[in-house]
N, C-alpha and C. Protein backbone atom coordinates (compact mmCIF):
# COMPACT_ATOMS: atom_id res chain seq x y z
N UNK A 1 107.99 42.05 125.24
CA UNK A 1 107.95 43.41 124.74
C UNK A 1 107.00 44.27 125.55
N UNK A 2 105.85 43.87 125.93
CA UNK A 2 104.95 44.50 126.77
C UNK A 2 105.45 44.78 128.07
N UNK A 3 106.14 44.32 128.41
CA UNK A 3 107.00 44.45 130.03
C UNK A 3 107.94 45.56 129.88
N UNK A 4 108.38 45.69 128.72
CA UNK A 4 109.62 46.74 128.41
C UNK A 4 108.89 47.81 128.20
N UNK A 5 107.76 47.99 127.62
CA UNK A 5 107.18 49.12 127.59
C UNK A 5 106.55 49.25 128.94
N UNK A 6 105.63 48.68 129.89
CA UNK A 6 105.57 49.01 131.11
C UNK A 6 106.17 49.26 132.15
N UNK A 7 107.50 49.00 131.87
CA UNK A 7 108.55 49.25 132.79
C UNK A 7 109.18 50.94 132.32
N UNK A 8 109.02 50.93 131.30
CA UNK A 8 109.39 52.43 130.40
C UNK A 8 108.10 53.83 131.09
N UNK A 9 107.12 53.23 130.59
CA UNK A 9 105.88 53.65 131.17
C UNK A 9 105.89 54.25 132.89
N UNK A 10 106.43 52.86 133.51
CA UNK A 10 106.45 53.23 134.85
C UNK A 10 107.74 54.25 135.40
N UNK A 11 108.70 54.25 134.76
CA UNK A 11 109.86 54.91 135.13
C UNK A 11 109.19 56.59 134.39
N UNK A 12 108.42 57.01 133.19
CA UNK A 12 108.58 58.38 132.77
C UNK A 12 107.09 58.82 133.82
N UNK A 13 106.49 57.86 134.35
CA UNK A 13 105.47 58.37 135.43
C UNK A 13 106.20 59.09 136.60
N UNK A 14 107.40 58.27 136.68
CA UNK A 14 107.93 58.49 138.10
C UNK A 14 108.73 59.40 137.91
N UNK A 15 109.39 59.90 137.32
CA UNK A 15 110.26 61.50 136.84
C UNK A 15 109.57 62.64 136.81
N UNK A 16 108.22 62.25 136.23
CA UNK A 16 106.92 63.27 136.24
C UNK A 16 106.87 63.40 137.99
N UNK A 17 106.58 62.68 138.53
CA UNK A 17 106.20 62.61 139.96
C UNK A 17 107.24 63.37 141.04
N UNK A 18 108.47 63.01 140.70
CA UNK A 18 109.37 63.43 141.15
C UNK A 18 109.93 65.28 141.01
N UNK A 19 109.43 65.43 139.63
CA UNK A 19 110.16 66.81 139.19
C UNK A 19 109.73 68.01 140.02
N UNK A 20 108.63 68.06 139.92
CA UNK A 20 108.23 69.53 141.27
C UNK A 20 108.34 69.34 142.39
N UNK A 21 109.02 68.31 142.91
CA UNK A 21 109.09 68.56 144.28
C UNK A 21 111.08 68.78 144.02
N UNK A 22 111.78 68.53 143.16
CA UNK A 22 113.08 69.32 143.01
C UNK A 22 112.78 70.80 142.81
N UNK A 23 111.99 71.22 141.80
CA UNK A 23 111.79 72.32 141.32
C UNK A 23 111.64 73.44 142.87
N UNK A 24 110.72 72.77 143.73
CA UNK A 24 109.88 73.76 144.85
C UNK A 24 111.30 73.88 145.47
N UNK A 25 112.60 72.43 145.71
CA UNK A 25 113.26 72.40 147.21
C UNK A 25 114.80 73.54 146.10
N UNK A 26 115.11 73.58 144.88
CA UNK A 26 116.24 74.53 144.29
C UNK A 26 115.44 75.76 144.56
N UNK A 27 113.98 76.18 143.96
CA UNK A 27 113.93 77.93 144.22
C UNK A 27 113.72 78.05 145.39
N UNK A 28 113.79 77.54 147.23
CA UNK A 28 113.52 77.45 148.08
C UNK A 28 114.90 77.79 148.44
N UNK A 29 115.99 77.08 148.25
CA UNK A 29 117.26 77.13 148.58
C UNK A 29 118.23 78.57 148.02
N UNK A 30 117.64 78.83 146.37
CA UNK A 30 118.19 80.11 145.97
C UNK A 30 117.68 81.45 146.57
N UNK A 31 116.19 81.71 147.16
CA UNK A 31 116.09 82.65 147.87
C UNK A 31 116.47 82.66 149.30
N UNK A 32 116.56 81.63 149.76
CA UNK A 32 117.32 81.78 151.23
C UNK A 32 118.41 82.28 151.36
N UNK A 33 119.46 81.95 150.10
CA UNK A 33 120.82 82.43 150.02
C UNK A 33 121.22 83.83 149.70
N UNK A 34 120.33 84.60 149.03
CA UNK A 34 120.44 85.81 148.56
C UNK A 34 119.80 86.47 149.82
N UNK A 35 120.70 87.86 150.27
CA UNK A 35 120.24 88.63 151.21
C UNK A 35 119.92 90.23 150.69
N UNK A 36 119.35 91.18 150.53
CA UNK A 36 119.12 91.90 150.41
C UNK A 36 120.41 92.94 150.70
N UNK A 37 120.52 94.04 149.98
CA UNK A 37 121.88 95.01 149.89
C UNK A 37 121.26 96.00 150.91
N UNK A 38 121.75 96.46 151.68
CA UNK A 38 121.22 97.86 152.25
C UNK A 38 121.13 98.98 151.04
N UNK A 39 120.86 100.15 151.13
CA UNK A 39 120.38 100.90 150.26
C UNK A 39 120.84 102.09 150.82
N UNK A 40 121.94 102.97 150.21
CA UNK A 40 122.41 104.22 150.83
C UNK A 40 121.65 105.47 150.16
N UNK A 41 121.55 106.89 150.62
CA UNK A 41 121.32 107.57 149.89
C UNK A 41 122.69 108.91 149.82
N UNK A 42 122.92 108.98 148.36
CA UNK A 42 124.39 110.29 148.05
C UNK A 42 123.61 111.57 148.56
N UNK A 43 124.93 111.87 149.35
CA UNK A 43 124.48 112.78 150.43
C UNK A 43 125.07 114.52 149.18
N UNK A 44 125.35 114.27 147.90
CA UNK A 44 125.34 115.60 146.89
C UNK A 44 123.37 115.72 146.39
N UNK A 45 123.09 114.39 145.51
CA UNK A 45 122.15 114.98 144.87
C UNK A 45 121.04 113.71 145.46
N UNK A 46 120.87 113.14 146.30
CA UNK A 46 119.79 112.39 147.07
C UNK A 46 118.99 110.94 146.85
N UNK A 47 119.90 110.01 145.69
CA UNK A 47 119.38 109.37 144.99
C UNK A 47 120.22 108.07 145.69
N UNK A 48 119.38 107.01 145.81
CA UNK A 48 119.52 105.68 146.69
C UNK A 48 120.41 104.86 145.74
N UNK A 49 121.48 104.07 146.15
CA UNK A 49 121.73 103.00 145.77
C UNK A 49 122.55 102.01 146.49
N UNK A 50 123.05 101.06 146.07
CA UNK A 50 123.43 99.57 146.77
C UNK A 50 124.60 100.35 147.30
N UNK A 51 124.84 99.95 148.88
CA UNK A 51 126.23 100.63 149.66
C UNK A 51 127.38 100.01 148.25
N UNK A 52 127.17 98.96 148.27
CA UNK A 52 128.69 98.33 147.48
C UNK A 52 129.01 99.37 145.86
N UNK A 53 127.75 100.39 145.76
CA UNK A 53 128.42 100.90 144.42
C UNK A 53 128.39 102.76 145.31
N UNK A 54 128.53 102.70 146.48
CA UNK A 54 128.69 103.80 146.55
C UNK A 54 130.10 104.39 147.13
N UNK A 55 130.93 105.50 146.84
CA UNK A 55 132.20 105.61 147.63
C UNK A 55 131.71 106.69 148.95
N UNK A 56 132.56 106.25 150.19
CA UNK A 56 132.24 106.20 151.33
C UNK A 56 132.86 107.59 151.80
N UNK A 57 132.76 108.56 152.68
CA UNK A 57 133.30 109.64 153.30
C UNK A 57 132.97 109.88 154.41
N UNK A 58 133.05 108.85 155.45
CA UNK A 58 133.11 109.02 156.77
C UNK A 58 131.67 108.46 156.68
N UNK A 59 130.48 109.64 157.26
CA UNK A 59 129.38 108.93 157.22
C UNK A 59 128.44 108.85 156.07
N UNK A 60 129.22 109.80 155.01
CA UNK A 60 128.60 109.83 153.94
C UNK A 60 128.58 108.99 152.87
N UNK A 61 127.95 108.89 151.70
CA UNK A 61 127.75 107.94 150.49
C UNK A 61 127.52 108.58 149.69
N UNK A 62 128.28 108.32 148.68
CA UNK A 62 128.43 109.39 147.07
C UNK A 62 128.02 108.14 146.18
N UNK A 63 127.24 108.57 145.05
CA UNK A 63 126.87 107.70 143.77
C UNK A 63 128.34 108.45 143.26
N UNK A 64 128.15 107.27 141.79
CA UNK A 64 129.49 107.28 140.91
C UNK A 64 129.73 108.93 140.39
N UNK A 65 128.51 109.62 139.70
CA UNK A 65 128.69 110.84 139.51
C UNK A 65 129.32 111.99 140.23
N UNK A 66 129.27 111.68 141.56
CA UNK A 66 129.69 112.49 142.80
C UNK A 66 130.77 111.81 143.64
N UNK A 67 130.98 110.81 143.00
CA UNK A 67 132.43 110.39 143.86
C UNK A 67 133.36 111.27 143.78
N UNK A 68 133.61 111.85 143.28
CA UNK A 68 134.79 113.01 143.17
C UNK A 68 134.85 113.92 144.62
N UNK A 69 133.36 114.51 144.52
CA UNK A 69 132.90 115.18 145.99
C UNK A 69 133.17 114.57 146.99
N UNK A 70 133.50 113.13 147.17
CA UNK A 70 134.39 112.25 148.39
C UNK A 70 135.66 112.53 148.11
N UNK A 71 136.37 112.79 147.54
CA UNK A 71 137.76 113.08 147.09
C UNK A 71 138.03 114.32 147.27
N UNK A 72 137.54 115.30 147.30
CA UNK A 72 137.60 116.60 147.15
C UNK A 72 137.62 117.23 148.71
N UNK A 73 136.66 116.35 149.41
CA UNK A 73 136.26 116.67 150.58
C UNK A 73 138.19 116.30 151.98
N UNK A 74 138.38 114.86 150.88
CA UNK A 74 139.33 114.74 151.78
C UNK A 74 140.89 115.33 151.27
N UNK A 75 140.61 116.51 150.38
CA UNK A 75 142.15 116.59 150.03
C UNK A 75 142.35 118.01 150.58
């Protein structure tokens, strides 16, 4: 019985031992993967956001409120 508990003993030491060095090598791996968005600014009222939510007009960038003003421009 004493062996089963030292063997128990020795295995929840070693999970302890083990866990932060998974912990350090997953948030190591999730910021490498994520890249930063460029950042446009709407060329109506001057306010920055991610290119992917802005609609495009040649060289310009409209937020959602002013997307229309990309539409307008090309009709």
């Amino acid at each position: 019985m004493k062996y089963v508990l030292l063997i128990g003993l020795a295995l929840i030491i070693l999970c302890f031992l083990r866990r932060p060095k998974n912990r350090r090598s997953r948030a190591a791996g999730t910021r490498a993967a994520r890249q930063p968005e460029r950042m446009v600014q709407c060329a109506r009222c001057g306010i920055y956001l991610p290119e992917s939510e802005s609609a495009r007009d040649g060289a310009c960038h409209y937020c959602a409120e002013h997307r229309h003003a990309a539409q307008d421009r090309t009709d």
